[in-house]
C-alpha atoms as a PDB file:
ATOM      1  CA  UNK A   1       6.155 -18.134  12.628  1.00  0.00           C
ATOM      2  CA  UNK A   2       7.243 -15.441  15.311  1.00  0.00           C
ATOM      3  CA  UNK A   3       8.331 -12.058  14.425  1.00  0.00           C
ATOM      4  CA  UNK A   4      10.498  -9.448  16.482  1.00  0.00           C
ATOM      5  CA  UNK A   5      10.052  -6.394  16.207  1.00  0.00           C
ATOM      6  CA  UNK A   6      10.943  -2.553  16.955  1.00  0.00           C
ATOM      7  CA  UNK A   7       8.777  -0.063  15.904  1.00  0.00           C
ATOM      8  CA  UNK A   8       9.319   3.502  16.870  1.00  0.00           C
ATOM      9  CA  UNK A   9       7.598   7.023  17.533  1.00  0.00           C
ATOM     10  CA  UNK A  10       8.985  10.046  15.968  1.00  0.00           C
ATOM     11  CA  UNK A  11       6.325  11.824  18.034  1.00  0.00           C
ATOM     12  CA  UNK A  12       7.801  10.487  21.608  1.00  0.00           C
ATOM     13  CA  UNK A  13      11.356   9.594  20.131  1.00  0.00           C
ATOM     14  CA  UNK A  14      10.885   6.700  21.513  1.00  0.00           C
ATOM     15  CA  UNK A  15      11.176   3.024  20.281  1.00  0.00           C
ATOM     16  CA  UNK A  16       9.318  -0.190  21.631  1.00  0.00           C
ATOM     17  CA  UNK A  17      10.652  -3.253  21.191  1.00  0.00           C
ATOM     18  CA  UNK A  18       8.054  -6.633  21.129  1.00  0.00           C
ATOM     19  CA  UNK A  19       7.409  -9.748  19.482  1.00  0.00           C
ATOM     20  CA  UNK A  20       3.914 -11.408  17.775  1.00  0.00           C
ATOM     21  CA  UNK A  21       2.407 -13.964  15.230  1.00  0.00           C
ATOM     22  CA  UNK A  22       1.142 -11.398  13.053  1.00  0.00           C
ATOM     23  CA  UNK A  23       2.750  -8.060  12.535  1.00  0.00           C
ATOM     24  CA  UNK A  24       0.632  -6.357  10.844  1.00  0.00           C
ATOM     25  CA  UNK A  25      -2.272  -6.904  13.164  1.00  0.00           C
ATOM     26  CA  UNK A  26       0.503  -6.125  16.239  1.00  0.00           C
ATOM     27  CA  UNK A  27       1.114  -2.818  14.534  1.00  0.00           C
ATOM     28  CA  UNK A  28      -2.725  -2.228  14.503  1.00  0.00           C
ATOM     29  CA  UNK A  29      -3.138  -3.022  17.782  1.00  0.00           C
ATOM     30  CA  UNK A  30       0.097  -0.272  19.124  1.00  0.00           C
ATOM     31  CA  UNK A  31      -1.493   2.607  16.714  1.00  0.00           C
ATOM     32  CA  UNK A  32      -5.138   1.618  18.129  1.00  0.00           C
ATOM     33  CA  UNK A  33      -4.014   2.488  21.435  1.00  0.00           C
ATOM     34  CA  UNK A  34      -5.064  -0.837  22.364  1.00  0.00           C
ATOM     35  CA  UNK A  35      -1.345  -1.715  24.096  1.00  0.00           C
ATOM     36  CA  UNK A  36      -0.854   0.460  27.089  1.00  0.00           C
ATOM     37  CA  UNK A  37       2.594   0.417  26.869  1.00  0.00           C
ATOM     38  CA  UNK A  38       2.469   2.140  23.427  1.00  0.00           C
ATOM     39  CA  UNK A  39      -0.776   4.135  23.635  1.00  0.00           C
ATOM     40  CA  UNK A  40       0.988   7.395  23.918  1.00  0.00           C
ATOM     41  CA  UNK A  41       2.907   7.071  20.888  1.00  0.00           C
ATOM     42  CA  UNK A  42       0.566   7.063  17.721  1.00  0.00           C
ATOM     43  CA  UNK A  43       1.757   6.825  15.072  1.00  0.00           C
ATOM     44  CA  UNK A  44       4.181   3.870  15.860  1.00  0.00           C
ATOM     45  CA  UNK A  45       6.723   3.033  12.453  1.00  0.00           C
ATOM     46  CA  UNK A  46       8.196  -0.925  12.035  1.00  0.00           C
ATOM     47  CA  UNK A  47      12.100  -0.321  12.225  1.00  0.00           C
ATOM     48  CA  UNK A  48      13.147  -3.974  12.601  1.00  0.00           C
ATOM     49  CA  UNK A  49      11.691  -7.046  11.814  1.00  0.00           C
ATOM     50  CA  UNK A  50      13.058 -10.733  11.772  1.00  0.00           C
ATOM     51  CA  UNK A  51      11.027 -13.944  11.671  1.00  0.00           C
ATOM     52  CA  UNK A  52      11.595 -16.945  13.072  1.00  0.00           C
ATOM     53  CA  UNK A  53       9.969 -20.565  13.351  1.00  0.00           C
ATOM     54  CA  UNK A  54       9.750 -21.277  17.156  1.00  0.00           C
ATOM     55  CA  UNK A  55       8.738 -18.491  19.777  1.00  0.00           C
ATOM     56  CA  UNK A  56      11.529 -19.488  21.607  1.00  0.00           C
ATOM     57  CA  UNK A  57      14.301 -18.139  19.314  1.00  0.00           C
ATOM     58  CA  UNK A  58      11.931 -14.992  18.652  1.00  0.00           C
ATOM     59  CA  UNK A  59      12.189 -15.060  22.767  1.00  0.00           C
ATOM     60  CA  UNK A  60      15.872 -15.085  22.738  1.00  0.00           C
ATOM     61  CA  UNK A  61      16.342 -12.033  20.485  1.00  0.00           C
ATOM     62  CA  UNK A  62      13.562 -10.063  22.002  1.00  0.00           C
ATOM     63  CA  UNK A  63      15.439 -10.182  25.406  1.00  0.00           C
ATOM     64  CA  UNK A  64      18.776  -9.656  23.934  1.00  0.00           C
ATOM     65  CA  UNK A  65      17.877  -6.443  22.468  1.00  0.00           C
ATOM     66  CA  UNK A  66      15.430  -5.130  25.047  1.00  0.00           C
ATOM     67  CA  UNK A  67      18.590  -5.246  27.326  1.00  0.00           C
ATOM     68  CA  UNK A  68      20.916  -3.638  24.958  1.00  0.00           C
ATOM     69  CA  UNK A  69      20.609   0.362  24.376  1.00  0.00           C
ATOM     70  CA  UNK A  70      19.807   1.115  20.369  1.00  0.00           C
ATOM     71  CA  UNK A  71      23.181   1.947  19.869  1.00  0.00           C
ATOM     72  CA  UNK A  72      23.874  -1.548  20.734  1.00  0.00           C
ATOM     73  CA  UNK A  73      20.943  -2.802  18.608  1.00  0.00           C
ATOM     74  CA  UNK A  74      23.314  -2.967  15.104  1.00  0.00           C
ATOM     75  CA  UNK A  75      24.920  -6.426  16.028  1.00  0.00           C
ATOM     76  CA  UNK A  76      22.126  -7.744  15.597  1.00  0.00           C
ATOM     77  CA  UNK A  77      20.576  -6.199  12.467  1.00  0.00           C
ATOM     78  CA  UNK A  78      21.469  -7.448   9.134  1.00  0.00           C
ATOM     79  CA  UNK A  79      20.532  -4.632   6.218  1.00  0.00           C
ATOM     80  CA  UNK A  80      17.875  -6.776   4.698  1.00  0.00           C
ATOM     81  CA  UNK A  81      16.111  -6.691   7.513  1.00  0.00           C
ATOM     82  CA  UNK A  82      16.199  -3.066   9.061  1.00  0.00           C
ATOM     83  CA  UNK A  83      13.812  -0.272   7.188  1.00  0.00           C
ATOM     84  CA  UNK A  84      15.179   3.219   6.877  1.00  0.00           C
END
């Protein structure tokens, strides 16, 4: 299983946008500081999450939304899915 993701930083305002096996060890790893991308941003929050059985529809979403803006994100959310 692959799982997409957005997590976001309230203390940057900024939102990150990835994809991993495990998600809880992927959140670990962004709030470690351990992804240089994210190191900046402790504490990172999951917004979105959606699973999926091959990494290449996981692949297909991930690029989708990391070239849409987050206003353009809600297409693809469903409510079950997206954590308030």
């Amino acid at each position: 299983m692959h799982t997409v993701y957005i997590i976001y930083s309230p203390s940057l305002d900024q939102y990150y946008i990835g994809q991993a096996k495990d998600l809880r060890i992927a959140l670990w790893q962004h709030n470690a500081k351990a992804v240089p991308a994210t190191a900046e941003g402790k504490p990172w929050e999951i917004k979105y999450q959606r699973t999926f059985e091959t990494r290449r529809e996981s692949s297909s979403l991930e690029m989708k939304l990391k070239y849409r803006t987050p206003d353009q994100w809600e297409e693809f959310f469903t409510p079950e899915i997206v954590e308030k």
